[in-house]
Each structure stands twice: as structure tokens, then as C-alpha cells.
C-alpha atoms as a PDB file:
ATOM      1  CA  UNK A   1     127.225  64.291  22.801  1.00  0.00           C
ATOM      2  CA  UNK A   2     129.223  67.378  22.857  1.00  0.00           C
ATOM      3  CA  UNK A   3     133.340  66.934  22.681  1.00  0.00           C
ATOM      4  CA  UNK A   4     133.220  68.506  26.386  1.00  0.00           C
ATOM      5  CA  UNK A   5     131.368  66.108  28.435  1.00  0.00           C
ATOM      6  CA  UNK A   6     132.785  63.156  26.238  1.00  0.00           C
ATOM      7  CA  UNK A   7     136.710  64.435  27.722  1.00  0.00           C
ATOM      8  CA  UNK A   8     135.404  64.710  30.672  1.00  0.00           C
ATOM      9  CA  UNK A   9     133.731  60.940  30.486  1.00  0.00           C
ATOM     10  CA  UNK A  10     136.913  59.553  29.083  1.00  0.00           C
ATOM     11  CA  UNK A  11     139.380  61.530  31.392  1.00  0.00           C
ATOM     12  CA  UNK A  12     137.417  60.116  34.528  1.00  0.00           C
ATOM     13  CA  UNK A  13     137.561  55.989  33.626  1.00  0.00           C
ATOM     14  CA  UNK A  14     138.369  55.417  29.515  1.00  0.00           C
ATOM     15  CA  UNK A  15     135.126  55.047  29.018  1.00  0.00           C
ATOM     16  CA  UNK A  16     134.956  53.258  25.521  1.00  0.00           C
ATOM     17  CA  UNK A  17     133.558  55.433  22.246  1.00  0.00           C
ATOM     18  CA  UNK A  18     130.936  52.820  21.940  1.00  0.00           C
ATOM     19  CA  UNK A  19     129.120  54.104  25.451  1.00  0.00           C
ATOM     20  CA  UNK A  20     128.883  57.648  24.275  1.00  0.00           C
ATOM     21  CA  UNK A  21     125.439  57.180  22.040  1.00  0.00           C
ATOM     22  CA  UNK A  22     124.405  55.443  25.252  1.00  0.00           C
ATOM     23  CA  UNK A  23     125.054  58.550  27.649  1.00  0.00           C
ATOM     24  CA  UNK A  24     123.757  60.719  24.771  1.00  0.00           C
ATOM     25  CA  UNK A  25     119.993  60.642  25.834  1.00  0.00           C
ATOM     26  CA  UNK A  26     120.385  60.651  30.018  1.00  0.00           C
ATOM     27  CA  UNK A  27     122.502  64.015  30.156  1.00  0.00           C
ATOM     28  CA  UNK A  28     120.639  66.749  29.521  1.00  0.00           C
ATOM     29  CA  UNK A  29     122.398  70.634  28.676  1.00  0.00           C
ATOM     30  CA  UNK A  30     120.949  73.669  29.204  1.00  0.00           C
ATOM     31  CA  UNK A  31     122.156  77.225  29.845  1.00  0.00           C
ATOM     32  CA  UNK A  32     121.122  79.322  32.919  1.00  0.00           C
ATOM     33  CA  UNK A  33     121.598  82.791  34.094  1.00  0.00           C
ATOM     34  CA  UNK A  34     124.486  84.120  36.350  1.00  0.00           C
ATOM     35  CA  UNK A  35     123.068  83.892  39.884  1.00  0.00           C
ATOM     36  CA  UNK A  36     120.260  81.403  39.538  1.00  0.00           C
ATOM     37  CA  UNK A  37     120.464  78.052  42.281  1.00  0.00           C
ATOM     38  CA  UNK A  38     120.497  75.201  41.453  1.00  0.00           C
ATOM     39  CA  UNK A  39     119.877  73.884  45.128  1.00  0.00           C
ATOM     40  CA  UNK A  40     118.622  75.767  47.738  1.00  0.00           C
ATOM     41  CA  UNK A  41     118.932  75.040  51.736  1.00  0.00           C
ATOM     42  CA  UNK A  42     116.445  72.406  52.420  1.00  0.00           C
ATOM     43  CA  UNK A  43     116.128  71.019  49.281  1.00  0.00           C
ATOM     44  CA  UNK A  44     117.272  67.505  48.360  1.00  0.00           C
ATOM     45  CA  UNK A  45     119.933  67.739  45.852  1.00  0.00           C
ATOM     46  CA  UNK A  46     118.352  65.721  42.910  1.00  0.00           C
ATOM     47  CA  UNK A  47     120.752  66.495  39.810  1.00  0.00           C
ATOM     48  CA  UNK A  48     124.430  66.268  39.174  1.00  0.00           C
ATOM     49  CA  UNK A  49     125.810  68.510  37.057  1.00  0.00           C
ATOM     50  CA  UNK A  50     129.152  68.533  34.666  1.00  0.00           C
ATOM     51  CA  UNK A  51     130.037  72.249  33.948  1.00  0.00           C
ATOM     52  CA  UNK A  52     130.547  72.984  30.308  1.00  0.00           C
ATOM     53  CA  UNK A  53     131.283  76.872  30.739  1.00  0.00           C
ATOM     54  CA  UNK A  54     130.552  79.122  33.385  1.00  0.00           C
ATOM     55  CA  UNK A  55     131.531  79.044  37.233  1.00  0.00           C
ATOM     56  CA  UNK A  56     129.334  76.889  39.847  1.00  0.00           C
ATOM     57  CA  UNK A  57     129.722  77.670  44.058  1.00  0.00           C
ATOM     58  CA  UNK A  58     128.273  75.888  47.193  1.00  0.00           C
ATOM     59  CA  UNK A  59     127.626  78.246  50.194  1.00  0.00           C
ATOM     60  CA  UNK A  60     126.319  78.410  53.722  1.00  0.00           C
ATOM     61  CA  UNK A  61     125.708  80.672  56.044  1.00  0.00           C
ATOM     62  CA  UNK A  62     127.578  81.189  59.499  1.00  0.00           C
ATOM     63  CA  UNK A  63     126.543  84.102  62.030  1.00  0.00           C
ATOM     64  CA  UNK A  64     124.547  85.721  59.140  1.00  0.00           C
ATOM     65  CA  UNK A  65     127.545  85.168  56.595  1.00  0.00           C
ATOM     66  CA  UNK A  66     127.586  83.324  53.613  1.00  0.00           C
ATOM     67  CA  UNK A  67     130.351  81.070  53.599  1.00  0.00           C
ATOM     68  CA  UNK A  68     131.993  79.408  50.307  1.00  0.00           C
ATOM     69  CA  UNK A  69     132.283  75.914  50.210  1.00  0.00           C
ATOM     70  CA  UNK A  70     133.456  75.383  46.909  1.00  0.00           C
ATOM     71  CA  UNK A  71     134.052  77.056  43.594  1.00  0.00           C
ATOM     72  CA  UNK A  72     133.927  74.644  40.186  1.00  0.00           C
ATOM     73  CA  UNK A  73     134.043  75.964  36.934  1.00  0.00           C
ATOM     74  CA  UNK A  74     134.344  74.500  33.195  1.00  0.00           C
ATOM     75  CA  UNK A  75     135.122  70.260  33.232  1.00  0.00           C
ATOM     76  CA  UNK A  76     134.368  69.695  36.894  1.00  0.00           C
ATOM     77  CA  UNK A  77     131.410  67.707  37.888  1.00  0.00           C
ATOM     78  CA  UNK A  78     129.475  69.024  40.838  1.00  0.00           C
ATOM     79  CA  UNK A  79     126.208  68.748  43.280  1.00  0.00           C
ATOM     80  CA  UNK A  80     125.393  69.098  46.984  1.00  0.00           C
ATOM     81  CA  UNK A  81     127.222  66.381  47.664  1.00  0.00           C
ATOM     82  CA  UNK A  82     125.757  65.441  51.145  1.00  0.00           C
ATOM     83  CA  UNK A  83     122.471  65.875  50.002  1.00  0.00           C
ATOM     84  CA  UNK A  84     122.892  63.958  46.873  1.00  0.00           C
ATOM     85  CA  UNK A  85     124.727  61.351  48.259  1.00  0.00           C
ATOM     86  CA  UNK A  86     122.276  61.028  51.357  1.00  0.00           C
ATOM     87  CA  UNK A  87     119.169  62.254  50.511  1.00  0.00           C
ATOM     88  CA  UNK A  88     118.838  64.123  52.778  1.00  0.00           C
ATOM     89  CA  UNK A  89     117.669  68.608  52.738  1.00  0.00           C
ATOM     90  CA  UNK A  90     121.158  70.278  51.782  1.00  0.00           C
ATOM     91  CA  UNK A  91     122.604  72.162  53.974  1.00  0.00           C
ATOM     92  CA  UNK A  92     124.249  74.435  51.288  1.00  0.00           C
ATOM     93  CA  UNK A  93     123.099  76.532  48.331  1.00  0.00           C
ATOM     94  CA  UNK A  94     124.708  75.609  44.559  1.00  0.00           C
ATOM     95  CA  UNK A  95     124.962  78.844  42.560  1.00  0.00           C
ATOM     96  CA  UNK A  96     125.921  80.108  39.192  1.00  0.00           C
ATOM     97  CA  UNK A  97     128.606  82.721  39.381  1.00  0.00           C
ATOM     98  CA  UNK A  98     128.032  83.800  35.751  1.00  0.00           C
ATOM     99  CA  UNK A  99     126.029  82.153  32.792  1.00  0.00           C
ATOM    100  CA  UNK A 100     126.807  78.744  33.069  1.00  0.00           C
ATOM    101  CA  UNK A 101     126.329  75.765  30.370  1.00  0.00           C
ATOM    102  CA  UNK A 102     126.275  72.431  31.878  1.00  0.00           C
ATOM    103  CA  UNK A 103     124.654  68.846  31.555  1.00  0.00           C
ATOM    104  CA  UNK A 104     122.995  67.085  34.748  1.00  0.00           C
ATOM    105  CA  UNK A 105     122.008  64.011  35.418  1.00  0.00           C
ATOM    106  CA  UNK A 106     119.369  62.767  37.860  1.00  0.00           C
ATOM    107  CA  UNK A 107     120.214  61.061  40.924  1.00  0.00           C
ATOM    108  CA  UNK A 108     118.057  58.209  39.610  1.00  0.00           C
ATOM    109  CA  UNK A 109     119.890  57.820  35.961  1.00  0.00           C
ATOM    110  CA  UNK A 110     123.124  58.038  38.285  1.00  0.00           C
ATOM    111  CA  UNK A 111     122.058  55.761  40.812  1.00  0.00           C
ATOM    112  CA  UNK A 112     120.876  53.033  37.881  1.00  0.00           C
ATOM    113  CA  UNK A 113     124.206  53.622  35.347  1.00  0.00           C
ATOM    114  CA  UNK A 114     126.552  53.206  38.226  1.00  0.00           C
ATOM    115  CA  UNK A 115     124.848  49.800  38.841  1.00  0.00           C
ATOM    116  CA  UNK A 116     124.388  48.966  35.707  1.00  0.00           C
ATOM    117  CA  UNK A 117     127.324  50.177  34.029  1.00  0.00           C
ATOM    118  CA  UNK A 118     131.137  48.907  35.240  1.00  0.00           C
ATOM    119  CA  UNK A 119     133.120  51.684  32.897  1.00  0.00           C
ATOM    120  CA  UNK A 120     130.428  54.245  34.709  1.00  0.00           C
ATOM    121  CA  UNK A 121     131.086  53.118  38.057  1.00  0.00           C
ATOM    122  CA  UNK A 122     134.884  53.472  37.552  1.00  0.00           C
ATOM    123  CA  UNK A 123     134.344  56.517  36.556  1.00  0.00           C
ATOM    124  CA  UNK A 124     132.211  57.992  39.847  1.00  0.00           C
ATOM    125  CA  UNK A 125     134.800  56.357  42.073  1.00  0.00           C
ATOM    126  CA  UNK A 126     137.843  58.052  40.325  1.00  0.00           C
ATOM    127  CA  UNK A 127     136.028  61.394  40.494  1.00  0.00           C
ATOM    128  CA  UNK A 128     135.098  60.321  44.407  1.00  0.00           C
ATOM    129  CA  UNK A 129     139.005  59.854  44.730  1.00  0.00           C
ATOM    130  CA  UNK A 130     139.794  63.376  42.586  1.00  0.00           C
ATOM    131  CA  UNK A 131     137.035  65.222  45.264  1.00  0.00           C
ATOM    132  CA  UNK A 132     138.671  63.558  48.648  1.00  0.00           C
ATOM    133  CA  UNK A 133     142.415  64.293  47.416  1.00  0.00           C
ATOM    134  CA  UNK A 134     141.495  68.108  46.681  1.00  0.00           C
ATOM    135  CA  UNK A 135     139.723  68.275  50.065  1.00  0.00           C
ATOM    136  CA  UNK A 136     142.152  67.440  51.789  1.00  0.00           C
ATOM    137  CA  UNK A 137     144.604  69.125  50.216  1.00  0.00           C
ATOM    138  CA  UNK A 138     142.311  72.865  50.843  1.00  0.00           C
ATOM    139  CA  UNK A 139     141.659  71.627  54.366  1.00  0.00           C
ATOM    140  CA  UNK A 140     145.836  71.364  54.509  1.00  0.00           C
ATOM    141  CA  UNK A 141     146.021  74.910  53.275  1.00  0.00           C
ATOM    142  CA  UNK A 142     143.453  76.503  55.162  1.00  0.00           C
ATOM    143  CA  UNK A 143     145.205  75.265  58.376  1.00  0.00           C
ATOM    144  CA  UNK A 144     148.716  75.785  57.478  1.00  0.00           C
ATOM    145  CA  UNK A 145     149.438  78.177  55.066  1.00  0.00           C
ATOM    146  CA  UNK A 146     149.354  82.241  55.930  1.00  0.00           C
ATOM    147  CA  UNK A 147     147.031  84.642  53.682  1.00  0.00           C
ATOM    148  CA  UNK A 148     149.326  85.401  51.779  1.00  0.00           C
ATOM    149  CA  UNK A 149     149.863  81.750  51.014  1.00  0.00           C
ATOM    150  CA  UNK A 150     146.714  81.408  50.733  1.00  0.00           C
ATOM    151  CA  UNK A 151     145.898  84.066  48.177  1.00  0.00           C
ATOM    152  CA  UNK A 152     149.501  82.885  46.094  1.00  0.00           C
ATOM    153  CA  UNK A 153     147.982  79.382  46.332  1.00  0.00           C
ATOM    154  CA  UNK A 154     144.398  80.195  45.057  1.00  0.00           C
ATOM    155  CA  UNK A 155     146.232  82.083  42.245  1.00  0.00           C
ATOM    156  CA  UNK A 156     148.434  79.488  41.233  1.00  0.00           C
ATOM    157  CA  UNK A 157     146.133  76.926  41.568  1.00  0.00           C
ATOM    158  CA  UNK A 158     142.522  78.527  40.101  1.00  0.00           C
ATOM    159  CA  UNK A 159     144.490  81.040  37.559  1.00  0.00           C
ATOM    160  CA  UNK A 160     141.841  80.876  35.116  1.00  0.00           C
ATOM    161  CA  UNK A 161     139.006  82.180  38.445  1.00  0.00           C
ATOM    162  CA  UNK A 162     140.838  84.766  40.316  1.00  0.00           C
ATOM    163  CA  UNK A 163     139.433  87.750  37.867  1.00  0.00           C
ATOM    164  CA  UNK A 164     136.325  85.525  37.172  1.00  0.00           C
ATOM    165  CA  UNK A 165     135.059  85.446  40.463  1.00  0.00           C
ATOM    166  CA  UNK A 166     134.040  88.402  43.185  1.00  0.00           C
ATOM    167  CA  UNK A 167     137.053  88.624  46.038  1.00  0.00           C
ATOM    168  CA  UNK A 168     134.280  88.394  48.437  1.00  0.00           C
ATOM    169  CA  UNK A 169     133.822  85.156  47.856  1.00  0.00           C
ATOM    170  CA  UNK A 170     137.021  84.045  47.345  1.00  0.00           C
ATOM    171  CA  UNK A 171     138.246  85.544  50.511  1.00  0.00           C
ATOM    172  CA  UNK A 172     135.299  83.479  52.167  1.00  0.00           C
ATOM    173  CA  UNK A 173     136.518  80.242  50.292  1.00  0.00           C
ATOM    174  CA  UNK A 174     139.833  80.436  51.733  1.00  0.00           C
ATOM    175  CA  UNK A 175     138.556  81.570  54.904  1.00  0.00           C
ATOM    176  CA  UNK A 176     140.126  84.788  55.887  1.00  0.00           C
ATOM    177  CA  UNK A 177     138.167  88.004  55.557  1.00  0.00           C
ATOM    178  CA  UNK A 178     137.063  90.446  52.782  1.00  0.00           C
ATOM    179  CA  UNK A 179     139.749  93.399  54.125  1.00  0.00           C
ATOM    180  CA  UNK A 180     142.506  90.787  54.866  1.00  0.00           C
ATOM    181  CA  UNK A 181     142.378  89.350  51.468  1.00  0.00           C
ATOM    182  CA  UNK A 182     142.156  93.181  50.006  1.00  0.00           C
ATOM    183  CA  UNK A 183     145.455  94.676  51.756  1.00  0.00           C
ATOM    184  CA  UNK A 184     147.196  90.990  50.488  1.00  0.00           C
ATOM    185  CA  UNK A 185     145.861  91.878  46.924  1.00  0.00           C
ATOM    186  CA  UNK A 186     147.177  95.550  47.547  1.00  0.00           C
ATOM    187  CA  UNK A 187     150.483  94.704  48.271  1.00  0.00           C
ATOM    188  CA  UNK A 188     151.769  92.404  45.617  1.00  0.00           C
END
């Protein structure tokens, strides 16, 4: 299993050296394109997937807009999270930013490990807890903080994404628009 995904693992829930050959065979790694989905609206979300390299966003459109969700990029886990979780046609498109390496995992191997496997379980609930906190924290910032604040934030925060991805669609992420977030950029 590649050093990555095995920091990742460990990070989440110490998940002893001794599960690793286990988890070696259910997560599968492949490469794909920049701008290929992954989910598509209506689809059921039936993969997780841990990014290795390359940037991952969720989007939806609003009055013919496409608004970011999310953006994820190398160590974070990600899916369509409602549809995953539910399954039930997602309401959001998952798409690479730029070519992205990652391993997935069905929502049937995760569905059985968590059950099956206590260090596994420990894991998915810590990353639950990591996803709610940052949530909350972006639904915080988005309601309190100006653009500027916003934009300083984003920087401070997702340093190693501001030049990665467009300012389109970081703009949308933090919900102001593409000309607002421009004259911010402009001035500092």
C-alpha cells in the first residue's frame, strides 16, 4: 500500500501496521484526467475516494451557476457525501481540477470494513468529526467575515490551492462573485 494512503489510515484512528496488507487489496488507485467526474447529478455516489495528488471539487448549480461546494486536494478523503451516505441521486457533481491520483473504495467494502473492522470504524467517525468541524467553521466564515476576510482566510488556510485552482471557482466557494474576488486580489 503506498506510504500516502497508509498516513492518511494511521493519521485518522492508529490503525495498527498489521491491518495495512488487509486494506491492500479493497483500495484501488488509478490516475484520471483534469476535468473528468467522478459523480454526476443524479447519480448515486458509489465510491469514496482518498486523494493522493491532484485537486477534487463538488458543485451545483444555482440560477444557471455552478456553485462550489467543496475543494479537497492531496490527503483528504472525499465523495458526494449525501449521496453516499444516503443512497440516494447526488445532488452535486465531484470533479477533478487537474490530474488527480487517488484510491476509492466502494460503498459496499466501506459499508462491510466499518462493521467489521473496530480500528476502521474509528477511523470514519474521526474523519466524520474532521468534515463537521471544518463545516462549520466555512459556514462561520461565509457569514461573518468580509471578502477580504474571506479571500485572506482562503489564503491562509488553502496556501498550497490558491494558484492551483481557477479564481472562478474559488470566488464561488467562498461565495462572493468572480469581479468582487478580482478587485480584492487587485488590491493587495
Amino acid at each position: 500500500m503506498n506510504t500516502q494512503l497508509q498516513k492518511l489510515l494511521e493519521g485518522m484512528a492508529g490503525i495498527p501496521q498489521r491491518k495495512f496488507e488487509e486494506y491492500k487489496e479493497i483500495f484501488k488507485q488509478y490516475t484520471l484526467a483534469k476535468g473528468r467526474i467522478l459523480v454526476d447529478y443524479g447519480e448515486i455516489s458509489s465510491r469514496m475516494y482518498f486523494i493522493k495528488k491532484g485537486v477534487i471539487r463538488a458543485f451545483y448549480m444555482r440560477n444557471q451557476e455552478q456553485v462550489t461546494s467543496w475543494i479537497k486536494a492531496e490527503g483528504e478523503v472525499v465523495c458526494a457525501t449525501e449521496s453516499f451516505f444516503t443512497r440516494k441521486p447526488s445532488a452535486e457533481v465531484l470533479e477533478t481540477l487537474e490530474e488527480t491520483t487517488m484510491y476509492s473504495i466502494s460503498y459496499d467494502q466501506y459499508t462491510a470494513l466499518i462493521r467489521s473492522d473496530h480500528d476502521l470504524a474509528c477511523a470514519a467517525v474521526q474523519l466524520l468529526q474532521k468534515s463537521l468541524v471544518e463545516n462549520d467553521q466555512r459556514a462561520k466564515g461565509l457569514r461573518f467575515l468580509s471578502v477580504k476576510e474571506k479571500i485572506q482566510h482562503f489564503r491562509t488556510h488553502h496556501a498550497g490551492l490558491f494558484r492551483r485552482v481557477p479564481d472562478r471557482i474559488i470566488a464561488s466557494y467562498l461565495g462572493i462573485s468572480q469581479a468582487a474576488f478580482s478587485r480584492n486580489l487587485a488590491r493587495n
